[in-house]
Protein backbone atom coordinates (compact mmCIF):
# COMPACT_ATOMS: atom_id res chain seq x y z
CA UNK A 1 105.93 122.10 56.00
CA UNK A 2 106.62 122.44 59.46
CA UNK A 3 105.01 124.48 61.99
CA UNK A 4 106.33 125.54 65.96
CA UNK A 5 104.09 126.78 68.43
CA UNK A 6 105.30 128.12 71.81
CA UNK A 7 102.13 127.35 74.79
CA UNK A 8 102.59 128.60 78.50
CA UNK A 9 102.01 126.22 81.26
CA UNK A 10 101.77 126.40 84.86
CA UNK A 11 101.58 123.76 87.49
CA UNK A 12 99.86 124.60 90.80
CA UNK A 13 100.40 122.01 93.65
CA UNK A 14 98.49 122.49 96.93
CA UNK A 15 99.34 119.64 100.18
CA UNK A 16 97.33 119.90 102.93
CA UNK A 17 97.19 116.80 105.09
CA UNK A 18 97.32 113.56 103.00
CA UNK A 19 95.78 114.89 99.91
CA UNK A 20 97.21 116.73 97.11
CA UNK A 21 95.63 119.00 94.49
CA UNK A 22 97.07 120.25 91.10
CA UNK A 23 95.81 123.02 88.75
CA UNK A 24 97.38 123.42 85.50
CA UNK A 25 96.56 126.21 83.18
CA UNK A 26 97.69 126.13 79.63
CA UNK A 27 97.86 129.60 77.19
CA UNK A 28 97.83 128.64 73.39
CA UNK A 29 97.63 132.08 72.55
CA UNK A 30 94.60 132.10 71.26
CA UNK A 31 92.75 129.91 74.02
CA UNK A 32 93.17 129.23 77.68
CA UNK A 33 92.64 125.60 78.99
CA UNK A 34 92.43 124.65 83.02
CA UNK A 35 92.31 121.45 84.52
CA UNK A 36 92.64 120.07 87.70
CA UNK A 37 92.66 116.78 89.64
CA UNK A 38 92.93 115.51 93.30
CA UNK A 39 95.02 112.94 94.72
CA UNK A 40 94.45 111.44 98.46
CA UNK A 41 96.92 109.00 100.23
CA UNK A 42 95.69 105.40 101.18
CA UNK A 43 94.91 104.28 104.78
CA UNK A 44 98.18 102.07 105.18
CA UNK A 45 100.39 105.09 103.47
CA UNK A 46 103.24 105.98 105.48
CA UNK A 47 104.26 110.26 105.66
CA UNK A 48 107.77 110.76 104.33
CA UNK A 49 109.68 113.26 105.75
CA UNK A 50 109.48 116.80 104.03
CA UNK A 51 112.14 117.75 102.28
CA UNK A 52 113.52 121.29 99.89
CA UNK A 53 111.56 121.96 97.07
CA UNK A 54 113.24 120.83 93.83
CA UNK A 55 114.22 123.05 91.22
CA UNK A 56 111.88 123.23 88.64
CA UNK A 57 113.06 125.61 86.13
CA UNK A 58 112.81 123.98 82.73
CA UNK A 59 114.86 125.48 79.74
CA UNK A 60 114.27 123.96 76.58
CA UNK A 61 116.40 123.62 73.66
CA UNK A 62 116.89 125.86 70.65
């Protein structure tokens, strides 16, 4: 027996300076789940140039 569930995800990513944060909230349906983490450059880390956002959009396959 096989089952499919669709969840909703989204990806927040704050930059400020050299460190990074991500939220991600995830909808079952019948629960909602948050996380988050933070990510800081190293000392001897060089900037790279900024640079267009990418695009994103995710389809998926049916």
């Amino acid at each position: 027996m096989s089952h499919a569930a669709e969840w909703k995800v989204r990806l927040y990513l704050f930059e400020e300076d050299r460190t990074t944060k991500a939220r991600l909230e995830v909808d079952t349906g019948t629960n909602k789940l948050t996380g988050h983490g933070t990510a800081r450059c190293a000392p001897q880390d060089n900037d790279l140039p900024e640079r267009a956002e990418p695009d994103m959009s995710v389809r998926g396959r049916g």
